[in-house]
Protein backbone atom coordinates (compact mmCIF):
# COMPACT_ATOMS: atom_id res chain seq x y z
CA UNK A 1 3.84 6.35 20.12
CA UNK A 2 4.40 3.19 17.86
CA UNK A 3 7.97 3.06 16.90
CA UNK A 4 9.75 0.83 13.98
CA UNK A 5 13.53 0.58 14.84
CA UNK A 6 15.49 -0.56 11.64
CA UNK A 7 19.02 -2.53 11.59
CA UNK A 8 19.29 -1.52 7.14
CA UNK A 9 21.93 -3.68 6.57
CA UNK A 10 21.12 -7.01 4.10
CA UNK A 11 20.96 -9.30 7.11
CA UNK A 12 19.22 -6.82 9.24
CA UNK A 13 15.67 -6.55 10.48
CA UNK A 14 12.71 -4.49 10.87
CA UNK A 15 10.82 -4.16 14.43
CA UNK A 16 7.97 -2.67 14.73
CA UNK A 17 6.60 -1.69 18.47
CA UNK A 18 2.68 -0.91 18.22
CA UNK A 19 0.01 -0.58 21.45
CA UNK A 20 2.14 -3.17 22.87
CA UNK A 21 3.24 -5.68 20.34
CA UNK A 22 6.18 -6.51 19.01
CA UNK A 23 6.96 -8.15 15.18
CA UNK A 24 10.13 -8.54 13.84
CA UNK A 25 10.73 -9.01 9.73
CA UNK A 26 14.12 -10.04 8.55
CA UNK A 27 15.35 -7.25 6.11
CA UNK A 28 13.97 -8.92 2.52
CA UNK A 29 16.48 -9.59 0.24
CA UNK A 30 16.69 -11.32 -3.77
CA UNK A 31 19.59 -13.49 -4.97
CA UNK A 32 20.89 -11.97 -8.19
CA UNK A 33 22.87 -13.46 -10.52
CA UNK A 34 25.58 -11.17 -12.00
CA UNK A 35 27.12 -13.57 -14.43
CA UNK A 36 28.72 -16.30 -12.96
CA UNK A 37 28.38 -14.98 -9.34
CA UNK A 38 25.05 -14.82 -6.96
CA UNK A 39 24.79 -11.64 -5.26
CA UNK A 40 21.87 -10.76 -2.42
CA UNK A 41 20.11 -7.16 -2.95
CA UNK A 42 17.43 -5.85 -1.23
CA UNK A 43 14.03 -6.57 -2.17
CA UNK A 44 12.51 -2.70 -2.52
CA UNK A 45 9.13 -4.39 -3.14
CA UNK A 46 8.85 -6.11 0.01
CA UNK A 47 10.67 -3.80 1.98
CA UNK A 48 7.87 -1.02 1.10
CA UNK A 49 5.60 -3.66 1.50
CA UNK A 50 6.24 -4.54 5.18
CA UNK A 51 6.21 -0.71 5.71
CA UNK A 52 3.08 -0.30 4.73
CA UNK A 53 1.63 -2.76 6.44
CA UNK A 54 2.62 -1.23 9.67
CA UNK A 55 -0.26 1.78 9.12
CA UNK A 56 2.92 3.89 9.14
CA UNK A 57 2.43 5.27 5.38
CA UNK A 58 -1.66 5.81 6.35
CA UNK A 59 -0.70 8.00 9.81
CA UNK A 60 2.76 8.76 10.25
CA UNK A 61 2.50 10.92 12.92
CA UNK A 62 1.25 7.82 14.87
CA UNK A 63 4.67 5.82 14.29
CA UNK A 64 8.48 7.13 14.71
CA UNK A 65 11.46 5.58 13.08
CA UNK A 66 14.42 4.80 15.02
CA UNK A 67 16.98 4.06 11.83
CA UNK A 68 20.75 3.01 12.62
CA UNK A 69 23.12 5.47 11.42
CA UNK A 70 25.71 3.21 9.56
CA UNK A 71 28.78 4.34 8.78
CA UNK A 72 32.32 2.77 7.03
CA UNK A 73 34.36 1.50 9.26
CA UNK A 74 38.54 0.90 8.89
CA UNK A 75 39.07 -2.39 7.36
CA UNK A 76 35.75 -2.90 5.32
CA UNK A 77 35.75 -3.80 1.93
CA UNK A 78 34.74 -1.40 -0.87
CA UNK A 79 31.73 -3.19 -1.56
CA UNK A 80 30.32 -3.90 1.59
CA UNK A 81 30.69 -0.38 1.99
CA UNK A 82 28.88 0.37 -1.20
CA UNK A 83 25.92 -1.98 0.13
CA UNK A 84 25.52 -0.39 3.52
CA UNK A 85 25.01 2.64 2.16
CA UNK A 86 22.89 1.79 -0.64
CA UNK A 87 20.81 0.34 2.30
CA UNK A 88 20.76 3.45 4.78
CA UNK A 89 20.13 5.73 1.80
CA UNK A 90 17.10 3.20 0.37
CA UNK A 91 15.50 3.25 4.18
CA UNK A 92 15.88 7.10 4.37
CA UNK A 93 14.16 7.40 1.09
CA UNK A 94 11.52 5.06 1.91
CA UNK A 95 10.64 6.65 5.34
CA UNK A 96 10.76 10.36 3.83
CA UNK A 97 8.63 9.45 0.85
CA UNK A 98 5.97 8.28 3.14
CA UNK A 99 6.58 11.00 5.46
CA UNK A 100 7.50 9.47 8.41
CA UNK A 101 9.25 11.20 11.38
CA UNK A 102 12.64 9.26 12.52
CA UNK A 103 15.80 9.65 14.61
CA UNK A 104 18.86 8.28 13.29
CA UNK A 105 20.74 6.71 16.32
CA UNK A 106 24.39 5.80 16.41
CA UNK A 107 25.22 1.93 17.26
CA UNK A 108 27.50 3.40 19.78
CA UNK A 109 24.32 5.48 21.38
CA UNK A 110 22.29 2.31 20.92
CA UNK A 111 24.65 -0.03 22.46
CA UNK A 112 26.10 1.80 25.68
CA UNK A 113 21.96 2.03 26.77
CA UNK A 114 21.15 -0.79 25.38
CA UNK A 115 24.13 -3.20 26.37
CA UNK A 116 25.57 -2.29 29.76
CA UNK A 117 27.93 -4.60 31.03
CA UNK A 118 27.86 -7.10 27.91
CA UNK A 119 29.70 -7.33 25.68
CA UNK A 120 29.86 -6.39 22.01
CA UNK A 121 29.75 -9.24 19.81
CA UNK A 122 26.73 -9.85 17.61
CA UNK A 123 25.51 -12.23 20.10
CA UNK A 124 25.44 -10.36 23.04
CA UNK A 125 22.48 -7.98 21.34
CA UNK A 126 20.55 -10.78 20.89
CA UNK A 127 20.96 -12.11 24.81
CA UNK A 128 19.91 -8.96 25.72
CA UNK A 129 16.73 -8.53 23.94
CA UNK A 130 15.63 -12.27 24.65
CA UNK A 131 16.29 -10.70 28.35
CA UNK A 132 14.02 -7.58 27.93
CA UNK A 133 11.47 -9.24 25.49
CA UNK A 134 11.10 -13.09 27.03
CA UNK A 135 8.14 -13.37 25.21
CA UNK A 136 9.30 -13.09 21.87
CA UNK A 137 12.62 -15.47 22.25
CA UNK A 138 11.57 -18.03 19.97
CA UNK A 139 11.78 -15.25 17.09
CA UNK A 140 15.68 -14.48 18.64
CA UNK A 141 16.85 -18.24 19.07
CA UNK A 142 19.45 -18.54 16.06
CA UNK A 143 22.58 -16.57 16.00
CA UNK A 144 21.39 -15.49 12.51
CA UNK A 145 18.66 -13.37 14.31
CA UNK A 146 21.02 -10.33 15.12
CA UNK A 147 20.22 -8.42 12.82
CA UNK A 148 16.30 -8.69 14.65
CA UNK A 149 17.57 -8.43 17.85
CA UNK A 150 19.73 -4.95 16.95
CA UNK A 151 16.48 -3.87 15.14
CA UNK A 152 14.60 -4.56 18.69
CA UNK A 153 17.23 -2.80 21.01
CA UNK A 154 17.34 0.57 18.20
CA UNK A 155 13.38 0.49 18.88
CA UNK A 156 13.37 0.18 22.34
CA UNK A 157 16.62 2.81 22.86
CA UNK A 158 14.44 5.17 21.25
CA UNK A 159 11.02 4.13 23.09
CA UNK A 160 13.12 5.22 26.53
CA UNK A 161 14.77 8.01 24.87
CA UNK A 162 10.48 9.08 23.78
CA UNK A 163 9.81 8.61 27.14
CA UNK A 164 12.48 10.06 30.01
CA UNK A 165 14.73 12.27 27.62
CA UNK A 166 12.17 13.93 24.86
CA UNK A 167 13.82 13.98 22.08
């Protein structure tokens, strides 16, 4: 099974697991200017784009999405809030127009499997998947790369979960 475990948020990441490989895509994002003020979106064209380049709109029974379940938390802004979801609810339109199968995964779910005995910061996902995927470190060496290294633990939670729980 080739999986493709998604962080959606605007700095979040795309990684695709396929017959062995891993590649990870930063989530693709415009600057907009609204007036005076520069705002990032998400870029829909590229995002579909680096979907489709995964084979995963050709056979999607070959591929299985692992997509974070985001939620608001106490203390966010209104429109952070109002981006996360527009995020989650662009990926879950994406991956059911193509017809994809996916799981939506809790961080909480990701990150007890995922992050035993570490701890919780933003930093500590991307430790631990630089430990489980050595070869791929150089694509995980700037604390900006959490977002890829969440998008690699979701994948790999649900690879084990695929394998020894059968979802």
């Amino acid at each position: 099974m080739n999986i493709i475990g998604i962080d959606p948020g605007l700095d979040g990441a795309i990684c695709v697991m396929e017959h062995g490989e891993v590649r990870l895509y930063d989530v693709p994002t415009l600057e907009v200017r609204r007036g005076k003020k520069k705002k990032r979106e998400y870029n829909l064209a590229e995002v579909t784009d680096i979907i489709r380049k995964t084979g995963a709109t050709l056979q999607p029974f070959h591929f299985h999405v692992a997509l974070e379940k985001v939620h608001s938390m106490p203390g966010q802004g209104v429109a952070s809030m109002f981006s996360m979801g527009t995020g989650y609810g662009m990926w879950l339109g994406i991956i059911a127009a193509y017809q994809i199968p996916y799981t939506l995964i809790t961080p909480q779910a990701w990150k007890k499997e995922m992050m035993q005995g570490m701890g919780k910061e933003k930093d500590a996902s991307r430790q631990r998947a630089i430990q489980l995927f050595p070869q791929i470190a150089d694509q995980l060496k700037l604390k900006k790369h959490h977002g890829r290294a969440d998008a690699l633990l979701i994948a790999e939670y649900l690879n084990r979960s695929l394998i020894y729980k059968e979802i």
